[in-house]
Protein backbone atom coordinates (compact mmCIF):
# COMPACT_ATOMS: atom_id res chain seq x y z
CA UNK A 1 41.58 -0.83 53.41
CA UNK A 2 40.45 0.64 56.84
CA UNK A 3 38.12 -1.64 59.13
CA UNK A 4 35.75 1.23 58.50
CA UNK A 5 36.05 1.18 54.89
CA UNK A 6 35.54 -2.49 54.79
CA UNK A 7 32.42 -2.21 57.09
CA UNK A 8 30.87 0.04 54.68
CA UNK A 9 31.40 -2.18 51.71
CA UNK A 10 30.73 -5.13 53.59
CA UNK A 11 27.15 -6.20 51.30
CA UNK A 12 28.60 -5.69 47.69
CA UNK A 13 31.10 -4.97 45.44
CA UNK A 14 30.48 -1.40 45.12
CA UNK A 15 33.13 1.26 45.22
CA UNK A 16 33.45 3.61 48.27
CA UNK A 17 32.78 6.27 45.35
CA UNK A 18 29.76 4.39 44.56
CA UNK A 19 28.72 3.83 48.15
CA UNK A 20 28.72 7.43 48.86
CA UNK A 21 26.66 8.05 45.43
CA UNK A 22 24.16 5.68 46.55
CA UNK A 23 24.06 6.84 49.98
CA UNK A 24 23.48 10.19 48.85
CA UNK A 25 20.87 9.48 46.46
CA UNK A 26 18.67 7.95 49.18
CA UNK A 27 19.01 10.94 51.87
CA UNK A 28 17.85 13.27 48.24
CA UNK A 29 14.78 10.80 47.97
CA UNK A 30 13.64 10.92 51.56
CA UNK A 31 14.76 14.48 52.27
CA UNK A 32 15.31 16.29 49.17
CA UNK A 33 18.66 17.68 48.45
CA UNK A 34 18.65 21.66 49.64
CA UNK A 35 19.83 21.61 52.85
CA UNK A 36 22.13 18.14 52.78
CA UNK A 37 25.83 18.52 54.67
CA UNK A 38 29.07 17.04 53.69
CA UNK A 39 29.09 15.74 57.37
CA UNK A 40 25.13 13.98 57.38
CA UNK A 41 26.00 12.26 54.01
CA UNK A 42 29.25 10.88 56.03
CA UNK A 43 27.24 9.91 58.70
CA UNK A 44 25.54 8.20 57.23
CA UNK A 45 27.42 6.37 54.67
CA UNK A 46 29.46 4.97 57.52
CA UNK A 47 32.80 6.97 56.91
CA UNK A 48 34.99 9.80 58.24
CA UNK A 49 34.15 13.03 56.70
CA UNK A 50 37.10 13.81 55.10
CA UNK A 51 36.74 10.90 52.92
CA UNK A 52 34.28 12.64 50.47
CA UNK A 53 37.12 14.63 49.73
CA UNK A 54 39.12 11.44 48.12
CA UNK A 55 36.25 11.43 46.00
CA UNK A 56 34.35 14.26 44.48
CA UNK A 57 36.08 17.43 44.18
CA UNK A 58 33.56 19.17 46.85
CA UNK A 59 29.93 18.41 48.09
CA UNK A 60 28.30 19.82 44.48
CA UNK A 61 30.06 16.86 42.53
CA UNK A 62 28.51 14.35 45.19
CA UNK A 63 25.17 15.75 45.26
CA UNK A 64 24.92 15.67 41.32
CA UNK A 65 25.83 12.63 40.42
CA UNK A 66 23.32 11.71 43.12
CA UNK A 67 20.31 13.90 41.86
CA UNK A 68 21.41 12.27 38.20
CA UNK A 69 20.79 8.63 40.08
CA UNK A 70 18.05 9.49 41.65
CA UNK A 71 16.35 10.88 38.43
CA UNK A 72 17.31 7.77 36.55
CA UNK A 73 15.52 6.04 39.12
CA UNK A 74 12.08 7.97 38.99
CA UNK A 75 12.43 7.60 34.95
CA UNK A 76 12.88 3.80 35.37
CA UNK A 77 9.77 3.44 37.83
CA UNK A 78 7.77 5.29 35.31
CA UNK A 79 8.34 2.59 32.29
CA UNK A 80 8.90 2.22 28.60
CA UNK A 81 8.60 5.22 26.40
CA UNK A 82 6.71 4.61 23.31
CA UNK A 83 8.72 3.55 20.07
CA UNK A 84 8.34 5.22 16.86
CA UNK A 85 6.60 3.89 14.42
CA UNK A 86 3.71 2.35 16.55
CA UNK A 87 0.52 3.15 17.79
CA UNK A 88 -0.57 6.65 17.08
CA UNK A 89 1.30 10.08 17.12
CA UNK A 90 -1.54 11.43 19.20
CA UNK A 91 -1.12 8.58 21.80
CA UNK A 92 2.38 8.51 21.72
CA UNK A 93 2.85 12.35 22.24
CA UNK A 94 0.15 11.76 25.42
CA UNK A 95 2.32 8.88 26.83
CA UNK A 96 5.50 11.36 26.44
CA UNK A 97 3.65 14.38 27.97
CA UNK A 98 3.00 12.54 30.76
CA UNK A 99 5.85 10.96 31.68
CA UNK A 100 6.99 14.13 31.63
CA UNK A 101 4.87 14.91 33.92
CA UNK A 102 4.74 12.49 36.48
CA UNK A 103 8.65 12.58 36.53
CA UNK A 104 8.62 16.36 37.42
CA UNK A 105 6.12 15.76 39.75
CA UNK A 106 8.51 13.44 41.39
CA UNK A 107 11.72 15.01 41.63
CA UNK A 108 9.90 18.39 42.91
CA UNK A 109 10.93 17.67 46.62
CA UNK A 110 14.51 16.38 45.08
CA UNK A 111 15.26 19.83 43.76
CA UNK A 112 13.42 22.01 46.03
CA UNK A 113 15.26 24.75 47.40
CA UNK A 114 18.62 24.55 44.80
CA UNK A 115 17.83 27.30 43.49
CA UNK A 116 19.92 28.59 45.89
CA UNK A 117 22.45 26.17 44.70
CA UNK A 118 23.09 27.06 41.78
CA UNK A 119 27.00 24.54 41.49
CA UNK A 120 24.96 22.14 42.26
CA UNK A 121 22.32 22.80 39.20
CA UNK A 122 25.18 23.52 37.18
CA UNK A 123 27.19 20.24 38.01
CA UNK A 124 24.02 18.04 37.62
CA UNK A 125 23.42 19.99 34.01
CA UNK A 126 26.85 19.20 33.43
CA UNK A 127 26.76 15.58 33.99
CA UNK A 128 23.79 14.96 30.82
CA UNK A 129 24.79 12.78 28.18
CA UNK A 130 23.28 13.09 24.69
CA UNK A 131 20.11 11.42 25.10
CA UNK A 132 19.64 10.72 28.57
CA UNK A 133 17.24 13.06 29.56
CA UNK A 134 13.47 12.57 28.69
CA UNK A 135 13.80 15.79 27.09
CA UNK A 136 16.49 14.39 24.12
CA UNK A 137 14.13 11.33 24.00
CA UNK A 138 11.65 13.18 23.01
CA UNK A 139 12.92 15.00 20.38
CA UNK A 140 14.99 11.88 19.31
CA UNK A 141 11.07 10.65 18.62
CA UNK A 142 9.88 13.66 17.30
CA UNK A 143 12.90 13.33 14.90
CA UNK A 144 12.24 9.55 14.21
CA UNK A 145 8.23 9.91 13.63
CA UNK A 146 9.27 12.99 10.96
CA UNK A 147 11.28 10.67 9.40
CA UNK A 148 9.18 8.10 8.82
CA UNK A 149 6.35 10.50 7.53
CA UNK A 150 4.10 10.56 9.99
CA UNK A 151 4.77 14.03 11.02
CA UNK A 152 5.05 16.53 8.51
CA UNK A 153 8.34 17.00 6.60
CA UNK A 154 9.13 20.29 7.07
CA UNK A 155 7.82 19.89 11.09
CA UNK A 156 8.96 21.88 13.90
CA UNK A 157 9.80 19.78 16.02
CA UNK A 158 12.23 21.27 18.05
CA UNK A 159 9.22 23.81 19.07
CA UNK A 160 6.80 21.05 20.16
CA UNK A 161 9.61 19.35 22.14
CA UNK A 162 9.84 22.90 23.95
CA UNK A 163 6.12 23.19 24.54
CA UNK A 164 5.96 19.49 26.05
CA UNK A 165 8.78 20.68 28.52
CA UNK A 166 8.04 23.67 28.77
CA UNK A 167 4.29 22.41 30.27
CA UNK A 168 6.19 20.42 32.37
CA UNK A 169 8.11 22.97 33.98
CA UNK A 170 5.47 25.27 34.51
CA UNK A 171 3.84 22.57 37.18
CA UNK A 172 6.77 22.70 38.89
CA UNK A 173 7.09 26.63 38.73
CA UNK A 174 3.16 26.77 39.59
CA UNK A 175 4.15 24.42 42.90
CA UNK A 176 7.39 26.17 44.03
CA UNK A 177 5.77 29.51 43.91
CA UNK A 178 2.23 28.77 45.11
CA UNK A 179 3.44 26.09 47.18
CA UNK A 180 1.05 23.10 46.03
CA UNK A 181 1.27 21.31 43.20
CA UNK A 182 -1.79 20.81 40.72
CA UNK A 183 -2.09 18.12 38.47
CA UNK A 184 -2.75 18.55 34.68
CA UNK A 185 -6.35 17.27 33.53
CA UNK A 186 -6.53 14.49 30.74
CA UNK A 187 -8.73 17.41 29.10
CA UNK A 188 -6.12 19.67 28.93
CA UNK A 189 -3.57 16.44 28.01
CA UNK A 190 -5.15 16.07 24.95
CA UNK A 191 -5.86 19.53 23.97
CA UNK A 192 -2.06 20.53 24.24
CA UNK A 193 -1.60 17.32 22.15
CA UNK A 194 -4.10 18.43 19.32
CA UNK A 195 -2.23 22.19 19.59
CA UNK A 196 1.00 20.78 18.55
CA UNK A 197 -0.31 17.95 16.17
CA UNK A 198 -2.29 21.09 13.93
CA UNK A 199 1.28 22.54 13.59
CA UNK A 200 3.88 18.73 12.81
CA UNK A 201 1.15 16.53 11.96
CA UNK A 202 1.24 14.87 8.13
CA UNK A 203 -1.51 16.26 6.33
CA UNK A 204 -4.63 14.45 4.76
């Protein structure tokens, strides 16, 4: 191992892969990702730049396994989905919504600008596991409350899993394109939560 490597690693037990990840993942949360260079994530992971290269395949693999950090991150400051089974539907679907929500309200600056990107968007897509994303935890609930009977057996759910996110994206479409971002009223929270529950809720 190089002096320089072992300078880098000096604090932990981390891989140089894992290093770089890291390093990555807190240049996306401070500066977003659009704009980030093979040679400023080098910089400043302490290494030669060529060395990202031993690593990752080009800058795309680095910079979406460290938006998929990062992301994990956000979800992990935002706390505990509810479990099925408890509380209400009506509560629980609120508490889902916004998550949703405040995540995408988060990782706006992250992703702002990669649309220009599009490896990058692609590699980060790429890199989901089955039921990772908020979005597959949500419909693994959905799935979970119709079993149980508390949504109606025959229930759409797939549908009102794509209206949550869908609701979700438009804030960050609404931001992007209008350039500020406006957040959803607990009004409107619960109506979009009475929409859907008047199309999966259990009856009587």
């Amino acid at each position: 191992m190089s002096p320089r490597r072992a300078a880098v690693l000096r604090e932990g037990d981390r891989s140089l892969r894992e290093h770089l990840v890291v390093t990555a993942e807190r240049m996306i949360s401070e500066q977003g990702a659009a704009g980030l260079t093979v040679r400023a994530i080098a910089r400043e992971a302490g290494v030669a730049d060529g060395v990202l290269y031993n690593h990752f395949a080009d800058k795309e693999e680095l910079l979406a396994e460290a938006l998929r950090a990062y992301v994990a991150s956000v979800e992990r400051g935002l706390g505990e989905l509810p479990e099925p089974g408890r509380g209400t539907v009506a509560a629980n679907l609120r508490a889902h919504l916004e998550h949703g929500l405040a995540m995408h309200r988060a990782i706006l600056p992250a992703f702002a600008g990669l649309a220009a990107q599009p490896k990058v968007l692609d590699r980060f897509a790429e890199r989901g596991r089955p039921g990772e994303d908020w979005r597959d935890r949500l419909l693994d609930y959905l799935r979970a409350e119709r079993d149980l009977g508390r949504l109606n057996p025959d229930a759409k759910v797939e549908a009102a899993a794509a209206m949550i996110v869908g609701v979700c994206h438009e804030t960050v479409l609404t931001a992007l394109l209008q350039g500020v971002a406006r957040p959803m009223a607990a009004k409107d929270v619960d109506d979009l939560v009475a929409v859907i529950l008047d199309g999966i809720g259990a009856g009587g």
